[in-house]
Protein backbone atom coordinates (compact mmCIF):
# COMPACT_ATOMS: atom_id res chain seq x y z
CA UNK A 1 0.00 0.00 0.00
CA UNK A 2 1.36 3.43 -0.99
CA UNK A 3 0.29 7.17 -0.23
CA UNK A 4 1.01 10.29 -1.45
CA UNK A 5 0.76 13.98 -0.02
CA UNK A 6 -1.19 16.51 -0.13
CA UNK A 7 0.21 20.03 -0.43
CA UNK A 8 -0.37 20.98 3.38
CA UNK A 9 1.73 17.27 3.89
CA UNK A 10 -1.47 15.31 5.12
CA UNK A 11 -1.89 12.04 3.99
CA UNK A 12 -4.53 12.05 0.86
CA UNK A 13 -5.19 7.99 0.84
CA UNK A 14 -5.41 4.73 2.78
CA UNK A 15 -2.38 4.68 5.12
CA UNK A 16 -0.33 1.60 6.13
CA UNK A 17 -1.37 0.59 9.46
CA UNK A 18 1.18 -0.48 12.47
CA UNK A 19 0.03 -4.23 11.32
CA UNK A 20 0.73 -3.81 7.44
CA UNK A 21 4.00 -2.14 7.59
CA UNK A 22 5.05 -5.23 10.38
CA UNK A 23 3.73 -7.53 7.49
CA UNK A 24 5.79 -5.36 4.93
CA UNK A 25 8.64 -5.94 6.64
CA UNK A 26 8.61 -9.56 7.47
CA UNK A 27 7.05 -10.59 3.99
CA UNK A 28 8.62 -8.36 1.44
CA UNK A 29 11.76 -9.20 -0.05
CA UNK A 30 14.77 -6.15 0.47
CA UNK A 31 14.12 -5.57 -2.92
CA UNK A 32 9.91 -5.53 -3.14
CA UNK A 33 10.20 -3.04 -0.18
CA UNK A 34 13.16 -0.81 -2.25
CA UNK A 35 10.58 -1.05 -5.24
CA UNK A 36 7.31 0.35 -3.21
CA UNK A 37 9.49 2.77 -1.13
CA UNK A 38 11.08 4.33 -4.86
CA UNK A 39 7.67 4.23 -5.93
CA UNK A 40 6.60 7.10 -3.02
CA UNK A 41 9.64 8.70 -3.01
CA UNK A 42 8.93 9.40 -7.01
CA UNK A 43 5.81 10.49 -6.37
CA UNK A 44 6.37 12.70 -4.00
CA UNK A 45 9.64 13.99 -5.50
CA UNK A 46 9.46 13.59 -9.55
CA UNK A 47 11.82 16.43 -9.89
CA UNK A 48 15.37 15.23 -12.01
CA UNK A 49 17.45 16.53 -8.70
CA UNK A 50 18.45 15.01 -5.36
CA UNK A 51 19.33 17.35 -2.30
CA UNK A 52 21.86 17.33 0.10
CA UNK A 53 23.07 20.33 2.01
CA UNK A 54 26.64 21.77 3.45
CA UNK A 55 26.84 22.38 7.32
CA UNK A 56 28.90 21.73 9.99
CA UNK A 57 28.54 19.93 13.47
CA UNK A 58 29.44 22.18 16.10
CA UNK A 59 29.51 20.31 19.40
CA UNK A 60 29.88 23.35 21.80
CA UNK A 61 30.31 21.09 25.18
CA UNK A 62 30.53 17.79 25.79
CA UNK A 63 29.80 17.55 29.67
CA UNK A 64 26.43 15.81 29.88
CA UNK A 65 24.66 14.29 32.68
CA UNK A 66 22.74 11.35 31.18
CA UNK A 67 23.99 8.40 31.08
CA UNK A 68 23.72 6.91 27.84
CA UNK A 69 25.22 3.62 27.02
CA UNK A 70 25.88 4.18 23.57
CA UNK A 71 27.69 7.04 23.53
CA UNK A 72 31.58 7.35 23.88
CA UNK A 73 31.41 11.47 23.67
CA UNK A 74 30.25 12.60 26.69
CA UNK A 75 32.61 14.04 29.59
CA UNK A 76 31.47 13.77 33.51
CA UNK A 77 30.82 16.94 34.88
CA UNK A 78 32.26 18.04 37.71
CA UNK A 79 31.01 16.11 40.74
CA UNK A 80 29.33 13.50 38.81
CA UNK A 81 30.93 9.86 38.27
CA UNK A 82 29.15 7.91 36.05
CA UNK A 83 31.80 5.18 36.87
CA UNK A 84 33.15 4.53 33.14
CA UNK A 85 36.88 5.49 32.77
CA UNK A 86 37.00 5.73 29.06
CA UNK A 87 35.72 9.38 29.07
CA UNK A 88 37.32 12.23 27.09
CA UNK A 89 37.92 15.78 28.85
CA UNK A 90 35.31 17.69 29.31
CA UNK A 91 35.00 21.23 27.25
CA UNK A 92 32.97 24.08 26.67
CA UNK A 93 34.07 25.51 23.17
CA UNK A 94 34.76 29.48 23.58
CA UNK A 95 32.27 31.86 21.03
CA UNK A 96 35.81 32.77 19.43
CA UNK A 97 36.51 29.31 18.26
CA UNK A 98 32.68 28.33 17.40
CA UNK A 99 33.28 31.81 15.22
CA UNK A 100 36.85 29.86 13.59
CA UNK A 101 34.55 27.07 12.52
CA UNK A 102 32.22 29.27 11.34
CA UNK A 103 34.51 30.90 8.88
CA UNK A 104 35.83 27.68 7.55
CA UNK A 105 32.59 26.40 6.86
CA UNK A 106 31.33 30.10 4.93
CA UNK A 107 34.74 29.77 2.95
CA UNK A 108 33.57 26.39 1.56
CA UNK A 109 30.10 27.60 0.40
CA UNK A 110 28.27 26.30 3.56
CA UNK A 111 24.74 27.87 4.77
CA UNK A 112 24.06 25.56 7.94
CA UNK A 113 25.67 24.94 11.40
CA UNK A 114 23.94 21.74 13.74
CA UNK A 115 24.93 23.03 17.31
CA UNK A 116 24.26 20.08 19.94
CA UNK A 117 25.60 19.32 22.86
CA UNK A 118 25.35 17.27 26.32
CA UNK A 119 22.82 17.89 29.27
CA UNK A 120 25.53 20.80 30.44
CA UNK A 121 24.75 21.68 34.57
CA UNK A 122 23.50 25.33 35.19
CA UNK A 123 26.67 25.71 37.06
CA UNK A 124 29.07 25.48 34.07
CA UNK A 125 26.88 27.25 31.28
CA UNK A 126 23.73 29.72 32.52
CA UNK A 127 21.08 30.13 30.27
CA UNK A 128 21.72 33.60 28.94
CA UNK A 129 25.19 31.95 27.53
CA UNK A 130 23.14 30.01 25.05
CA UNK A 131 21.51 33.09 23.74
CA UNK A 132 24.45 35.23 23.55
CA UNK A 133 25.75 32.57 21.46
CA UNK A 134 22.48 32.49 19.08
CA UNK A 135 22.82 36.64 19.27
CA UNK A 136 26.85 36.05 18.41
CA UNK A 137 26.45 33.96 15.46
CA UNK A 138 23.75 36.01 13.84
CA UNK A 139 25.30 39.12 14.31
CA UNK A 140 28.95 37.83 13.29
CA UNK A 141 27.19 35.19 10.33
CA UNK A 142 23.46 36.79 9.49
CA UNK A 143 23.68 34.18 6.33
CA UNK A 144 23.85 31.40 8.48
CA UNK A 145 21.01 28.90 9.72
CA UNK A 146 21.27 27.80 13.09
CA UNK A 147 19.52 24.33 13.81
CA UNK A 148 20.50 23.77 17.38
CA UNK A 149 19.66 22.26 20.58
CA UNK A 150 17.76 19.03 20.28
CA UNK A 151 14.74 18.20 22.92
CA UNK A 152 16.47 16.55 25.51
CA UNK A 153 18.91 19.41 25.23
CA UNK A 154 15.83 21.74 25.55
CA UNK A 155 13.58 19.84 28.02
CA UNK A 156 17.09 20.67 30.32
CA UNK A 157 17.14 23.99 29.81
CA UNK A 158 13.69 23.93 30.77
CA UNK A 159 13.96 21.91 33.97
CA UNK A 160 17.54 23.90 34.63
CA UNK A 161 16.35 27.11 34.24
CA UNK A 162 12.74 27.05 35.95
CA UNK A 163 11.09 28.12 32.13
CA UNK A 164 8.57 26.10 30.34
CA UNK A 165 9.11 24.44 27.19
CA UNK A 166 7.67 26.92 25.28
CA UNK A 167 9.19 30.03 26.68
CA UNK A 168 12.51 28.67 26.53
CA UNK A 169 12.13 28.17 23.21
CA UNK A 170 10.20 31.36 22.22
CA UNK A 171 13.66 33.16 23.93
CA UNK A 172 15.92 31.21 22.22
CA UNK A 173 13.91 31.82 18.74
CA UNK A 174 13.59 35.49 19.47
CA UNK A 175 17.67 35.56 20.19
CA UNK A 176 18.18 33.64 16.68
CA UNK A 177 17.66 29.92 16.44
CA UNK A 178 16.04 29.06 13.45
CA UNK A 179 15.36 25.33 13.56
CA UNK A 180 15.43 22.29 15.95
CA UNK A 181 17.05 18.76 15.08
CA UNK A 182 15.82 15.72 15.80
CA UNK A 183 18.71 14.20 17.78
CA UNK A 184 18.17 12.39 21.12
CA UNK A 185 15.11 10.30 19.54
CA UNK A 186 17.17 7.05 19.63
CA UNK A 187 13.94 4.75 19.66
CA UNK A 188 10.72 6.75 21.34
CA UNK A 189 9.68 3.86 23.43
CA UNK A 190 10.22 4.10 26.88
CA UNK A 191 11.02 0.80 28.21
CA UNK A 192 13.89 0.71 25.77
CA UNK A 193 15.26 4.32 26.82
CA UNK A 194 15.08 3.56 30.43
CA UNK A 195 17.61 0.99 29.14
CA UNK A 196 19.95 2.54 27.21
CA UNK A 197 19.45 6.38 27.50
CA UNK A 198 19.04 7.02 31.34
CA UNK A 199 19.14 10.62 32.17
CA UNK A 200 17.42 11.62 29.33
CA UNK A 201 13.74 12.67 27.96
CA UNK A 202 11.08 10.37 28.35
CA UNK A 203 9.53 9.85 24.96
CA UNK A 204 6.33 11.81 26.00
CA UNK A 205 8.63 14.39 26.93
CA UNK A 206 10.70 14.65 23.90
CA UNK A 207 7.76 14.85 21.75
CA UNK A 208 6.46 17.46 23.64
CA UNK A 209 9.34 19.51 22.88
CA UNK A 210 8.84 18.98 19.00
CA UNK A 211 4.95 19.98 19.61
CA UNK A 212 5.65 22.35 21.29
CA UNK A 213 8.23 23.78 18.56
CA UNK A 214 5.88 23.21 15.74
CA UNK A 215 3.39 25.56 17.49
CA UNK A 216 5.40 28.78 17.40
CA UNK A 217 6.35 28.23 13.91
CA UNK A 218 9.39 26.46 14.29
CA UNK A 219 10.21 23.69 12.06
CA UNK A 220 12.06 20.78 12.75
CA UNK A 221 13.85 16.94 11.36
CA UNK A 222 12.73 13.52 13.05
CA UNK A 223 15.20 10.79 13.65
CA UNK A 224 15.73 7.36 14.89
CA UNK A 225 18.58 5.55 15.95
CA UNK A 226 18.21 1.83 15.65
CA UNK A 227 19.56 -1.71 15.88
CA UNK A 228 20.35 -2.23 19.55
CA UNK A 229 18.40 -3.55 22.17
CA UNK A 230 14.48 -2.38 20.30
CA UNK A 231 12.36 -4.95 19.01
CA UNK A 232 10.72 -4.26 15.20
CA UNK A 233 7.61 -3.35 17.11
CA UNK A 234 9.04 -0.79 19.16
CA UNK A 235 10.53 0.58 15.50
CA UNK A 236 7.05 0.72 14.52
CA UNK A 237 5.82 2.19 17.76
CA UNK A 238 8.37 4.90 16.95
CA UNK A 239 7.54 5.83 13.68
CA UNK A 240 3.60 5.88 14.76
CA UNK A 241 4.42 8.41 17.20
CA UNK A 242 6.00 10.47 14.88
CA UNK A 243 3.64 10.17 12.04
CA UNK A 244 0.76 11.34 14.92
CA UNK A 245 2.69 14.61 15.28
CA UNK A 246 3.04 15.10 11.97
CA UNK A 247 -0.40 14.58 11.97
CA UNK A 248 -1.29 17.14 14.54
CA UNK A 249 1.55 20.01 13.71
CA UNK A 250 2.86 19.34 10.37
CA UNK A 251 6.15 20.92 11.37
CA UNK A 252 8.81 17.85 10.49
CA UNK A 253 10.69 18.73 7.44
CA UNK A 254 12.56 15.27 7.11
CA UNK A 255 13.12 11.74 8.83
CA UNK A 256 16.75 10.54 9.25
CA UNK A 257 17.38 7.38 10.53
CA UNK A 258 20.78 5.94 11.48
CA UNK A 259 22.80 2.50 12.70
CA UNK A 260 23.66 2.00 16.71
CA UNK A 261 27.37 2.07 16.02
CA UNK A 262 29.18 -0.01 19.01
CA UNK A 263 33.02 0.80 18.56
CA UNK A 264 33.72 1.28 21.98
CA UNK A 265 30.88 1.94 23.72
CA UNK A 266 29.36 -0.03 26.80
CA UNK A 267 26.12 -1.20 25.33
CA UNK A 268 28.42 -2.40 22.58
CA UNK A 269 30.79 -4.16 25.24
CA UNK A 270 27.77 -6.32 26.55
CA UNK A 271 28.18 -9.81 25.62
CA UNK A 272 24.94 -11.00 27.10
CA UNK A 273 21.91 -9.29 28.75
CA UNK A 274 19.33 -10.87 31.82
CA UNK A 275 16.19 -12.33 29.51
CA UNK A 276 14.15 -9.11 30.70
CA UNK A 277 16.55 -6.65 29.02
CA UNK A 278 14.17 -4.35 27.44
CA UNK A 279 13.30 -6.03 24.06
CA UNK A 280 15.99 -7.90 23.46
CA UNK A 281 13.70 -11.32 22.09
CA UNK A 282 15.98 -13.69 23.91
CA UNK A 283 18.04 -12.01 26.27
CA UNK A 284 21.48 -12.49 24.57
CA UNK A 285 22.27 -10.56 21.42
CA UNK A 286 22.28 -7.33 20.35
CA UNK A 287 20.19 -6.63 17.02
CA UNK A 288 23.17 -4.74 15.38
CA UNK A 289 21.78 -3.60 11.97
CA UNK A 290 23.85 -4.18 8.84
CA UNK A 291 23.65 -2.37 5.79
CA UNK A 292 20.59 -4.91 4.65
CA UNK A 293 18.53 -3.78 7.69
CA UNK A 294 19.08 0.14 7.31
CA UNK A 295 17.97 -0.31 3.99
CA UNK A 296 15.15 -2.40 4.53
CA UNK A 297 13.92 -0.01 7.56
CA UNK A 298 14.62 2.90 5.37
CA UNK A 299 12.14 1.90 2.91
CA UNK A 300 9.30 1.01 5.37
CA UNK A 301 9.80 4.53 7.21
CA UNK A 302 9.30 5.90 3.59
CA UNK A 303 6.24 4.14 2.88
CA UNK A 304 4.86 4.28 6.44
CA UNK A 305 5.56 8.46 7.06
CA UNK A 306 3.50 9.47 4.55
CA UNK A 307 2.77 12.69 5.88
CA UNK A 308 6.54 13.47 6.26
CA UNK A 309 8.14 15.15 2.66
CA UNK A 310 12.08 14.42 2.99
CA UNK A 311 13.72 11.72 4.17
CA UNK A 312 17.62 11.73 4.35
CA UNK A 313 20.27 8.93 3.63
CA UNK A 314 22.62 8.25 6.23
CA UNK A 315 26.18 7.75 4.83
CA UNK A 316 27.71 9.01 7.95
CA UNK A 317 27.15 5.44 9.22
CA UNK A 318 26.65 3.11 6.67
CA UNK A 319 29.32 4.65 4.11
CA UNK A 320 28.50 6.77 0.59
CA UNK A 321 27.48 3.43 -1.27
CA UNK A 322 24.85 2.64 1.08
CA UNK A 323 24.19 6.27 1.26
CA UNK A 324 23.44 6.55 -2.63
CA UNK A 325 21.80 3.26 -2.85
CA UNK A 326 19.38 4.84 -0.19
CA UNK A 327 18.16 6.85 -2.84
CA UNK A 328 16.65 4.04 -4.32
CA UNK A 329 14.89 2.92 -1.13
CA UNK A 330 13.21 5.70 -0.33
CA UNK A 331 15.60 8.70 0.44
CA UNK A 332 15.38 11.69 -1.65
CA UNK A 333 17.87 13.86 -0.09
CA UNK A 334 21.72 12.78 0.53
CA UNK A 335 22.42 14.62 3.44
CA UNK A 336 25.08 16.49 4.84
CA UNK A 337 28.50 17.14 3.50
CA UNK A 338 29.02 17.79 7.57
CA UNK A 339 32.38 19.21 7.66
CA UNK A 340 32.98 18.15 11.29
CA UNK A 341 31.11 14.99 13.51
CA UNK A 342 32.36 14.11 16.59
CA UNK A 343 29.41 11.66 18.28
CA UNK A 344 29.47 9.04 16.10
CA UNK A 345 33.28 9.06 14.93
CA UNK A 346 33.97 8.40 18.68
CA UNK A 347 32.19 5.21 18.40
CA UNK A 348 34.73 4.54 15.54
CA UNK A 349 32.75 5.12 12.43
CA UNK A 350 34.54 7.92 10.05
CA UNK A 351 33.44 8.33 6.79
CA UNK A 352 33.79 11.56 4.95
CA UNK A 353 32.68 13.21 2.22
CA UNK A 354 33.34 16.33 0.75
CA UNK A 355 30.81 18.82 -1.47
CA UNK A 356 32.64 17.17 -4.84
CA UNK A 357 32.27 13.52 -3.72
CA UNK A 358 28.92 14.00 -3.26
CA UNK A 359 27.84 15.89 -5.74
CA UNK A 360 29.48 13.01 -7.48
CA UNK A 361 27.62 10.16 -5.72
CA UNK A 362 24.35 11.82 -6.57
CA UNK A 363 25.40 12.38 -10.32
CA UNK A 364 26.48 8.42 -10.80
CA UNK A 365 23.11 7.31 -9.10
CA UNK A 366 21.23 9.30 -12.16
CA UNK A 367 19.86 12.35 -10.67
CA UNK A 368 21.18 15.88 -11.32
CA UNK A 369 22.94 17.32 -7.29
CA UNK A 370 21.29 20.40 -5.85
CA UNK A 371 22.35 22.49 -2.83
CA UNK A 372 19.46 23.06 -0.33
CA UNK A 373 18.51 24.91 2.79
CA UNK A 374 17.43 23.53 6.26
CA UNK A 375 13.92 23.96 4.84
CA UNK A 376 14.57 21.79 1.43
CA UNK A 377 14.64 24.65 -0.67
CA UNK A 378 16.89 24.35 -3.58
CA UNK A 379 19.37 27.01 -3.42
């Protein structure tokens, strides 16, 4: 079963049900699923181009206090032993060398920074220092879009700083954020975050955060991180959840979706779990997701969010081949040329691409390469 969009990005016939797109994906061959996910993806994008954009991943601290599992880039704060020794130093990047980065990405034709960082303590950055930042890049860089601070980073600030979710967010648009990413999503099922992502949002909360966005105009991506400890279900569950919002706000501009990468990390280090691990189905493997699975659950997010317009390859993780071959399960947007990541390349995956190579990749797969904006808008 396929949809297609309206122009106000509701759904204009039948939609897959939770049921259907669990039959999908047990029934359908990797390639039957590629074939109906190219199908809506040409439908809703019959143009001759494919999209990616050039930005740079700006991690202005790395002291967080959650307690994630699956993440090798966080530094303790002061005070606060999480009881891993593997830790990096912890940092707060100065405004004079987020400008440095700044320059270097304007001097290679980029329009974009992604700003995230970790749950940072009140005591080591106020509130007022993340909008004297917004105020410093806009004034210093009016040309360039800032998508910062995903929910869990702004459900902190909230619970920090004694604001609600909305006004922190009204202050930090009025002081020059433009958009929201969808980071910290990981898989929007609770049993499975209290698992791996302690510390953080609950998934009621984080969604609030993204409603609450959508409501004062503020658009803003989706993602899920998958192939760890979730069950298919729960991937389902997640993409429900999202596709309800969409439903209610219409303010996601794209899905991106992305492979738990283990290098490192504790949750990769476990060899076996107890049998009531969150949804592990037997209680003694991860599901690590090869390049077979993000394809396959890239096409069933495709056909299942019909209500969402863009959604983006990941060849951060799974490499530029997978990353172009996405395009023919469902992506229609390559991503990010991302000048700088430091989350996932400290769980020891490190590809790179530059604006050439893929403008390149996008050329060889048969589509013409266009620059875009946060908002999708060829430029």
């Amino acid at each position: 079963m396929t949809q297609v969009l309206s122009q106000n990005s509701k759904p204009v016939a039948s939609r897959l049900t939770e049921q259907e797109a669990m039959e999908l994906y047990t029934s359908c061959s990797i390639h039957e699923l590629g074939r109906r996910a190219h199908e809506v993806t040409l439908r809703l994008h019959p143009e001759d181009y494919r999209t990616y954009v050039v930005d740079r991943n700006i991690n202005y601290a790395n002291y967080c206090t959650a307690k994630c599992i699956f993440c090798n880039f966080k530094a303790d704060p002061p005070g606060m032993d999480s009881g891993r020794t593997d830790l990096p130093s912890g940092y707060v990047l100065s405004f004079d060398d987020i400008g440095k980065k700044i320059v270097e990405l304007e001097a290679i034709g980029g329009t974009q920074v992604l700003m995230q960082g970790g749950l940072v303590p009140a005591e080591i950055l106020p509130f007022e220092w993340y909008l004297d930042l917004m105020r410093f890049i806009k004034r210093d860089f009016p040309g360039i879009h800032i998508h910062a601070f995903s929910p869990p980073e702004i459900h902190a600030f909230h619970e920090m700083f004694d604001m609600s979710v909305r006004d922190v967010l009204l202050r930090l648009q009025d002081a020059g954020l433009d958009t929201v990413p969808g980071g910290g999503a990981e898989i929007l099922v609770d049993r499975v975050r209290n698992k791996i992502a302690q510390g953080k949002t609950s998934a009621e909360q984080y969604l609030h955060v993204m409603r609450e966005a959508h409501k004062i105009g503020m658009k803003t991506s989706i993602t899920m991180m998958f192939g760890h400890i979730e069950t298919i279900e729960d991937r389902i569950e997640h993409l429900r959840l999202i596709r309800d919002l969409q439903d209610e706000t219409g303010g996601f501009t794209a899905y991106i979706s992305w492979t738990f990468q283990p290098g490192g990390t504790p949750l990769g280090r476990v060899k076996q779990f107890p049998a009531d691990y969150a949804g592990l189905p037997d209680g003694q493997h991860l599901m690590l997701a090869d390049a077979d699975e993000y394809l396959r659950m890239t096409a069933l997010a495709r056909i299942y969010l019909d209500n969402i317009p863009n959604l983006q390859s990941s060849w951060v993780t799974q490499g530029p081949k997978i990353g172009q071959l996405a395009l023919y399960f469902g992506a229609n947007d390559m991503g990010s040329v991302m000048m700088e990541e430091n989350v996932v390349s400290a769980a020891g995956t490190t590809f790179q691409l530059n604006e050439a190579e893929i403008r390149q990749f996008i050329t060889s797969a048969g589509w013409m390469p266009q620059k875009r904006n946060c908002y999708f808008d060829v430029i």
